[in-house]
C-alpha atoms as a PDB file:
ATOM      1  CA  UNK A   1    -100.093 -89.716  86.114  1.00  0.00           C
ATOM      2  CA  UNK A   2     -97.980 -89.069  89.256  1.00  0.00           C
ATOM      3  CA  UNK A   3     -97.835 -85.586  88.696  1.00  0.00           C
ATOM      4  CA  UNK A   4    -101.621 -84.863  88.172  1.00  0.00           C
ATOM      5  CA  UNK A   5    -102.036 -86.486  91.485  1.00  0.00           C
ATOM      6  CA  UNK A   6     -99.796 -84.400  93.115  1.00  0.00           C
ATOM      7  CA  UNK A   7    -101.513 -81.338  91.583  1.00  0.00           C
ATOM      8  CA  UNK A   8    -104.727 -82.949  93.276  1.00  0.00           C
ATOM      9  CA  UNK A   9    -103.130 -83.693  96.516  1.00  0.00           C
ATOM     10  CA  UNK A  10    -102.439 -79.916  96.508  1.00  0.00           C
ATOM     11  CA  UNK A  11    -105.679 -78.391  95.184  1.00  0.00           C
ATOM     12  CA  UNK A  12    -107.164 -80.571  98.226  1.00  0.00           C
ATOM     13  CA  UNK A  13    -104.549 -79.076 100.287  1.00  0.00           C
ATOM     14  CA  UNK A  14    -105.371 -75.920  99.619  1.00  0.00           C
ATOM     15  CA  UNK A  15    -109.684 -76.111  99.400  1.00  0.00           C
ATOM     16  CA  UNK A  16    -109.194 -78.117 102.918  1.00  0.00           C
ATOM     17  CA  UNK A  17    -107.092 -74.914 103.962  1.00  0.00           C
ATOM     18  CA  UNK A  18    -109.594 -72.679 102.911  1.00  0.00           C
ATOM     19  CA  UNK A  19    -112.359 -74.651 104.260  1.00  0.00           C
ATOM     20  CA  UNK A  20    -110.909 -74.320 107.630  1.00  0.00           C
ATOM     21  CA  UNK A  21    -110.364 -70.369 107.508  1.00  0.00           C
ATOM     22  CA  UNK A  22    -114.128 -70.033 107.395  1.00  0.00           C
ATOM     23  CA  UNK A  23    -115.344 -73.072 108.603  1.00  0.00           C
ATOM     24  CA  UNK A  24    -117.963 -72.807 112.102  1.00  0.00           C
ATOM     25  CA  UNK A  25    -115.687 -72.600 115.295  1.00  0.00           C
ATOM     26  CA  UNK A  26    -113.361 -70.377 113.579  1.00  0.00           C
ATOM     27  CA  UNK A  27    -113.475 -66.817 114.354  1.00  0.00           C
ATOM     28  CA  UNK A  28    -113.969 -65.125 111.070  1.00  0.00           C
ATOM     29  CA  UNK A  29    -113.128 -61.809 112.762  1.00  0.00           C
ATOM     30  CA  UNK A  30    -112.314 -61.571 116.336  1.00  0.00           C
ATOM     31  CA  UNK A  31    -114.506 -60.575 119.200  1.00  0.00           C
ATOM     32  CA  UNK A  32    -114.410 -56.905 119.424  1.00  0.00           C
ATOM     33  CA  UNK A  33    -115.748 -57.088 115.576  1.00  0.00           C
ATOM     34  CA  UNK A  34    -119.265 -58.060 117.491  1.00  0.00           C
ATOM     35  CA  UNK A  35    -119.202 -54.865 119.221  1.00  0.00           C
ATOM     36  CA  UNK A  36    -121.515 -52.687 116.530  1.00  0.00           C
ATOM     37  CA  UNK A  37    -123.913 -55.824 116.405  1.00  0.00           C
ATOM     38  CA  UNK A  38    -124.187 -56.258 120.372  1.00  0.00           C
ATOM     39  CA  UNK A  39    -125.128 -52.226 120.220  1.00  0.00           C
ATOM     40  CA  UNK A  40    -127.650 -52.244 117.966  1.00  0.00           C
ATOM     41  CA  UNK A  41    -130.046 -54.293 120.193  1.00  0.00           C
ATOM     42  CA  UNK A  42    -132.137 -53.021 122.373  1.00  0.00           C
ATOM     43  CA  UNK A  43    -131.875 -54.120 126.400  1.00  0.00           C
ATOM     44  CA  UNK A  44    -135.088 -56.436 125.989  1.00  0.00           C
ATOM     45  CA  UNK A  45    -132.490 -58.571 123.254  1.00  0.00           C
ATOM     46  CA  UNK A  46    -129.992 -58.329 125.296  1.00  0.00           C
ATOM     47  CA  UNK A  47    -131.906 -59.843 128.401  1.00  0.00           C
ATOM     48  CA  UNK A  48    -133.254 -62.049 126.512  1.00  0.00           C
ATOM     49  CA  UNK A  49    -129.551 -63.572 125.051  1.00  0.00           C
ATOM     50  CA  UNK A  50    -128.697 -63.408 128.450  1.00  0.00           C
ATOM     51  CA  UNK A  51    -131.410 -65.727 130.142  1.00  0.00           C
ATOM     52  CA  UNK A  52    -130.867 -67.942 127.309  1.00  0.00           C
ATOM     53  CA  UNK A  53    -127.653 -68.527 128.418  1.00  0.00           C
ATOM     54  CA  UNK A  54    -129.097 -70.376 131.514  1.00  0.00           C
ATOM     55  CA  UNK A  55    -130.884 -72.615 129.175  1.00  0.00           C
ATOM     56  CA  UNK A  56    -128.590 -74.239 126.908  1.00  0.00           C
ATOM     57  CA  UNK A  57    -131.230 -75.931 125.126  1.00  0.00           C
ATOM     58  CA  UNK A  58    -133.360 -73.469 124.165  1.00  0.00           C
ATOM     59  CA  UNK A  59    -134.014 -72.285 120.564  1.00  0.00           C
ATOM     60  CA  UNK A  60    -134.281 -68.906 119.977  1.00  0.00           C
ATOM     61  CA  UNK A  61    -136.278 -66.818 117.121  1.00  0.00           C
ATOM     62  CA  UNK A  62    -135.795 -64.042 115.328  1.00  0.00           C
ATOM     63  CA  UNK A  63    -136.570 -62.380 112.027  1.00  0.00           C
ATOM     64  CA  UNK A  64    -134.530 -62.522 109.154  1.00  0.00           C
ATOM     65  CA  UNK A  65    -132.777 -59.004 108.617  1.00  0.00           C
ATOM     66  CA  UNK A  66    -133.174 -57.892 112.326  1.00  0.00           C
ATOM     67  CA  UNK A  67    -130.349 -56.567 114.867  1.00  0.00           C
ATOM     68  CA  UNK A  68    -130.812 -60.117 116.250  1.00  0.00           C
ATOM     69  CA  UNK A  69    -130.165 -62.039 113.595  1.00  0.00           C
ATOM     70  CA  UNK A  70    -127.166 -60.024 112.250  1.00  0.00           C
ATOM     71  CA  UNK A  71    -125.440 -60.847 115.985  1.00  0.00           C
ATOM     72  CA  UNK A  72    -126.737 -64.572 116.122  1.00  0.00           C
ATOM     73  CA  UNK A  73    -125.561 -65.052 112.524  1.00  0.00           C
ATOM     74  CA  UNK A  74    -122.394 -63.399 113.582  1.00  0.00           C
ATOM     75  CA  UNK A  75    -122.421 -65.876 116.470  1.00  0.00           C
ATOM     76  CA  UNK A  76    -122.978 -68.742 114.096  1.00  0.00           C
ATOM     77  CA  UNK A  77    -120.538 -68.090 111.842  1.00  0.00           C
ATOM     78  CA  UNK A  78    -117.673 -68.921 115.143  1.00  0.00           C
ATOM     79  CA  UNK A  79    -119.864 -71.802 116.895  1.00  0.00           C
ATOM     80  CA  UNK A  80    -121.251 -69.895 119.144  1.00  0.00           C
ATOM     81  CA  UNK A  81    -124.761 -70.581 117.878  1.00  0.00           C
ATOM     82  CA  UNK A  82    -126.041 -73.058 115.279  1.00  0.00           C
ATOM     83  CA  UNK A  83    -128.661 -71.701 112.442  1.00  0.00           C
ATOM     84  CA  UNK A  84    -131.344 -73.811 112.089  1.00  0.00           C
ATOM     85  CA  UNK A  85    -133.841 -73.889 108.916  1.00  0.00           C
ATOM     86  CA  UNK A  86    -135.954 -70.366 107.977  1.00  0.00           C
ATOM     87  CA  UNK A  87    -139.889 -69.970 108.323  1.00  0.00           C
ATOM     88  CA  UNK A  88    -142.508 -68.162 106.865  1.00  0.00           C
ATOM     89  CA  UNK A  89    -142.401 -65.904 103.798  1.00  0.00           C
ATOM     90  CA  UNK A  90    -145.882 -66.270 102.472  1.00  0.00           C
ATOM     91  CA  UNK A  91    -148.069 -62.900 101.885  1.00  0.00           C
ATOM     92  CA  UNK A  92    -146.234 -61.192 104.857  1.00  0.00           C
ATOM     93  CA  UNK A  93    -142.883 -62.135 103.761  1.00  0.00           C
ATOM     94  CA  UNK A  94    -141.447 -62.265 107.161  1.00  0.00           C
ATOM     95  CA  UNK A  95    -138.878 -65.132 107.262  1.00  0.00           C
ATOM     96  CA  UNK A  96    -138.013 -66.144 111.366  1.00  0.00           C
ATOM     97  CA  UNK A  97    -134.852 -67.667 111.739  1.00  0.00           C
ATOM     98  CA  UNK A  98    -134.007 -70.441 114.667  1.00  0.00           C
ATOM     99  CA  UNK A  99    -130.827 -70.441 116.488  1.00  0.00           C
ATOM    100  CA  UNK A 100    -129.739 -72.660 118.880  1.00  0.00           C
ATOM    101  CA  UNK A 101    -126.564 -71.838 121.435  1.00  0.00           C
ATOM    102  CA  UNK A 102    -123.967 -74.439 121.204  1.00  0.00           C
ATOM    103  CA  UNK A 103    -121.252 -75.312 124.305  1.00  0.00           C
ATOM    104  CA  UNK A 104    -118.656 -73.017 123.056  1.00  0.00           C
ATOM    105  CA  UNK A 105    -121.450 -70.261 122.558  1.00  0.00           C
ATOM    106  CA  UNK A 106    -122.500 -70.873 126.097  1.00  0.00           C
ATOM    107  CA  UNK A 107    -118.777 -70.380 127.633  1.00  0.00           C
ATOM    108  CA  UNK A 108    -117.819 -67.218 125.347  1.00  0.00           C
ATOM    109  CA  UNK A 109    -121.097 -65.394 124.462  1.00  0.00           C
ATOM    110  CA  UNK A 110    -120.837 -63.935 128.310  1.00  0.00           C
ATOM    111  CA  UNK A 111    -117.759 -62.664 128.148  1.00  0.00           C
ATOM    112  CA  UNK A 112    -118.135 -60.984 125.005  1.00  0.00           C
ATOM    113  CA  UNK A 113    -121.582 -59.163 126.156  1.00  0.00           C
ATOM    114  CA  UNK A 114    -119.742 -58.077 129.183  1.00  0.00           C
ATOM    115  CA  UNK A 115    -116.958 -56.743 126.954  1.00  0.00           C
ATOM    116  CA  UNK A 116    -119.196 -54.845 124.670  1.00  0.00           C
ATOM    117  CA  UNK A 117    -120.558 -53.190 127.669  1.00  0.00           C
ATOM    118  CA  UNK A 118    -117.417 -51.344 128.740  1.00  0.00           C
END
């Protein structure tokens, strides 16, 4: 019996470990990664990211599949952002995504857009 809990203590060892590698807050790639995502949208996006960033409590909307959400997701996937639920479908089949900036989004997104612009 001891031994198959030791073989659990390390399977939880090593799904915690994993868990972490990937887990929100934790850059899955580092910043300069971002820079084909931050090119691909236009200046309008890019204004718009920007005056969000003045307005930490906004929620932003975007289309699943767009430049946008390919850089937000990106975002989300260090805590930069947090994805909220999808909308729509239907006959259209446009499905707009909600993202919402998060502290650590609002301290590094900046620096990052100013880096990509160089």
């Amino acid at each position: 019996m001891r031994r198959l809990r030791g073989i659990e203590s390390l399977a939880t060892v090593v799904i915690l470990a994993v868990l972490a590698a990937v887990a929100p807050g934790h850059a899955v790639a580092n910043e300069a990664d971002l820079t084909p995502l931050i090119a691909a949208i236009d200046e309008r996006g890019i204004s718009i990211l920007q005056d969000s960033l003045a307005k930490p409590n906004i929620q932003l909307i975007t289309s699943e599949g767009s430049a946008n959400h390919a850089l937000w997701r990106a975002f989300a996937a260090r805590g930069w952002m947090t994805e909220g639920p999808g909308y729509g479908g239907g006959p259209v089949g446009v499905i707009l995504k909600v993202y919402t900036l998060t502290p650590d989004g609002l301290a590094k997104i900046p620096a990052v857009l100013d880096g990509a612009k160089k």
